[in-house]
C-alpha atoms as a PDB file:
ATOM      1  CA  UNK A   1     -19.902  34.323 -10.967  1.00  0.00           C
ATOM      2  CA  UNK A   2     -18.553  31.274 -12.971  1.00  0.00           C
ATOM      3  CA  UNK A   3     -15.960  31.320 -10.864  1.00  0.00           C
ATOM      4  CA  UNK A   4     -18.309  30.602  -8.071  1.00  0.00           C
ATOM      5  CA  UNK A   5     -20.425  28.107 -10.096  1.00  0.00           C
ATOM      6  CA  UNK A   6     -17.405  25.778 -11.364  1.00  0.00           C
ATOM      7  CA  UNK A   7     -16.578  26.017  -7.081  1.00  0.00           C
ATOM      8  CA  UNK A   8     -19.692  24.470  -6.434  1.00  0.00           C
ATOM      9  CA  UNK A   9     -19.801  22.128  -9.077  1.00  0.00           C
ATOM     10  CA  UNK A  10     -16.180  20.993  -7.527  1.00  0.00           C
ATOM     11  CA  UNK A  11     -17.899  20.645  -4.144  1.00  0.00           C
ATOM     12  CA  UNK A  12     -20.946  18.884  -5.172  1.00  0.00           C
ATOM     13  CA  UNK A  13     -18.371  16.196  -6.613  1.00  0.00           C
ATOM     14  CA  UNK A  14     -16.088  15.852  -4.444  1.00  0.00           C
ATOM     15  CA  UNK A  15     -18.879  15.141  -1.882  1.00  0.00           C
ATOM     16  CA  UNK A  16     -20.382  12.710  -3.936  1.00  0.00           C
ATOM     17  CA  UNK A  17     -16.652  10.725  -4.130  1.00  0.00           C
ATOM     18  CA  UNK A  18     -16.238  10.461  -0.423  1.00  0.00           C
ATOM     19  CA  UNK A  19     -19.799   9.790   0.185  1.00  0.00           C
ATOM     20  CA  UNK A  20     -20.098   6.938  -2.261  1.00  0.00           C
ATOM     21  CA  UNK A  21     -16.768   5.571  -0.680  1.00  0.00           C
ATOM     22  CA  UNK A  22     -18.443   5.172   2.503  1.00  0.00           C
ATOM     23  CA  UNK A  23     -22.304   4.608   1.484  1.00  0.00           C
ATOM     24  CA  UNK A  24     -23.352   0.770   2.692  1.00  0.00           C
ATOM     25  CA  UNK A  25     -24.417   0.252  -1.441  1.00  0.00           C
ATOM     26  CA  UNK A  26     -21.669   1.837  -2.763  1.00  0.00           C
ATOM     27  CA  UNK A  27     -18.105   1.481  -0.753  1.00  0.00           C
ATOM     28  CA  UNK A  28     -15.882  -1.622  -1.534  1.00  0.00           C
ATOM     29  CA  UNK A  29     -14.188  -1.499   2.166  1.00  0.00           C
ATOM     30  CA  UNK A  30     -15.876  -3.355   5.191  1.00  0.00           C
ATOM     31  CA  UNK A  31     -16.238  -0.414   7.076  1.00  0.00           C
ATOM     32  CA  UNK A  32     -16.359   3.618   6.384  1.00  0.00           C
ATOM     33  CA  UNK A  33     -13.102   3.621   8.571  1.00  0.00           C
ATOM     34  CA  UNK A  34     -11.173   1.362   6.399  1.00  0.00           C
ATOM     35  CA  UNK A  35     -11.868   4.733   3.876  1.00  0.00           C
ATOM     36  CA  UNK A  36      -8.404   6.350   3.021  1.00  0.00           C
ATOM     37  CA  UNK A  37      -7.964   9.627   1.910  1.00  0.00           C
ATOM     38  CA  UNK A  38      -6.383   8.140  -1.146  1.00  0.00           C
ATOM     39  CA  UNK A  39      -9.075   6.500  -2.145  1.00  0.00           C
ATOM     40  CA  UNK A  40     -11.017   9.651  -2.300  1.00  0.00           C
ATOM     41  CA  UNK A  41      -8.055  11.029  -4.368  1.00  0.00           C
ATOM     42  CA  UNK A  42      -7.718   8.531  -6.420  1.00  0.00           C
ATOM     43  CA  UNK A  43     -11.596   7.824  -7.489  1.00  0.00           C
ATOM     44  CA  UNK A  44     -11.700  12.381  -7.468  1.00  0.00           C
ATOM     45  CA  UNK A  45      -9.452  12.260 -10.365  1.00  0.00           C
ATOM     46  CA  UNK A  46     -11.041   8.818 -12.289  1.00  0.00           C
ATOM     47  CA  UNK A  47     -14.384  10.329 -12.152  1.00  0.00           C
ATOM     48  CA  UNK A  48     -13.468  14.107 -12.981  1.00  0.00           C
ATOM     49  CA  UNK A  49     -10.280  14.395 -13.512  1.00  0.00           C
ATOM     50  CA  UNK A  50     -10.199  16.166  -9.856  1.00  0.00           C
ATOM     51  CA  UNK A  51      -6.606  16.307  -8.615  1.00  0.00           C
ATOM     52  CA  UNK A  52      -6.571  16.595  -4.759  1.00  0.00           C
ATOM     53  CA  UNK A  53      -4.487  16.347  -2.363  1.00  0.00           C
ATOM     54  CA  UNK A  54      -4.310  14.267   0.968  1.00  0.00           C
ATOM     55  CA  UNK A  55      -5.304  16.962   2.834  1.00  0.00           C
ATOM     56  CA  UNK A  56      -8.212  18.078   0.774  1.00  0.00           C
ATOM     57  CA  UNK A  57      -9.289  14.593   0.323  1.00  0.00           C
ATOM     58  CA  UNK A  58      -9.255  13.715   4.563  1.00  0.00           C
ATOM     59  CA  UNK A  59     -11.526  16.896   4.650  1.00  0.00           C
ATOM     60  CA  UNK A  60     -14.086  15.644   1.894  1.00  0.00           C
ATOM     61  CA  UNK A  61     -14.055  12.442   4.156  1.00  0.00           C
ATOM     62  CA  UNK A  62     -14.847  13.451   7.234  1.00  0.00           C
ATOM     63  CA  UNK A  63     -17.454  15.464   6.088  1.00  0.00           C
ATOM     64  CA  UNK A  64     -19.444  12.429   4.283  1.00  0.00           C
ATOM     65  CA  UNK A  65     -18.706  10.816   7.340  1.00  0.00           C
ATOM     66  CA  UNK A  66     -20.309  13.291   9.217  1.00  0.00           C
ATOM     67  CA  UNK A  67     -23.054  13.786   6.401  1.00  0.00           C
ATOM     68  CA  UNK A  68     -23.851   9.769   6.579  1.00  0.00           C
ATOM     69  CA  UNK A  69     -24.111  10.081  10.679  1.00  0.00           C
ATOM     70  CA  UNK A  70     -20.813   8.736  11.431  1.00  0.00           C
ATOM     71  CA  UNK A  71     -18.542   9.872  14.312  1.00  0.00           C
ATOM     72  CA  UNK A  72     -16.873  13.522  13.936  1.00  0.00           C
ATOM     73  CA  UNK A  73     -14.201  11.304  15.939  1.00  0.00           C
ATOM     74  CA  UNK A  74     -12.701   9.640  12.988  1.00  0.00           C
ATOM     75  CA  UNK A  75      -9.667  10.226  11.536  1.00  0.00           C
ATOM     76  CA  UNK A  76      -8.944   9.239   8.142  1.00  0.00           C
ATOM     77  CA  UNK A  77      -6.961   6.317   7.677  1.00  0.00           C
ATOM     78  CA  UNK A  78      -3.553   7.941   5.686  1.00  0.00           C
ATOM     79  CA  UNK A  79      -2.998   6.268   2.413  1.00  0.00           C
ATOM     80  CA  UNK A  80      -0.673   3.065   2.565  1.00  0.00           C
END
């Protein structure tokens, strides 16, 4: 059972990386698609000491995106 709370927990934030990335208030790019999954990564592991990796962090992406009503169409920009 803790093994299933600390999951959720690890959900909840990983959500709440990618979504702030690509909330209006929140995100520092111009637009949700300038995003990259190593941003996600990146602020995952400054906030929580998450580590992910790139392919963890393009699925936490696309589903803000798709949680903030963006297109299921995107892909992720990879990191540069």
């Amino acid at each position: 059972m803790l093994q299933k709370m600390r999951a959720k927990q690890r959900h909840t934030r990983l959500m709440r990386v990618a979504g702030d990335l690509i909330d209006p208030a929140t995100r520092k790019a111009s637009r949700p698609e300038d995003v990259t999954t190593a941003q996600v990564a990146c602020l995952a592991f400054a906030r929580y000491q998450l580590r992910i990796d790139e392919d963890e962090a393009a699925d936490y992406l696309a589903a803000a995106l798709v949680a903030h009503g963006y297109s299921t169409e995107h892909r992720p920009a990879t990191a540069v």
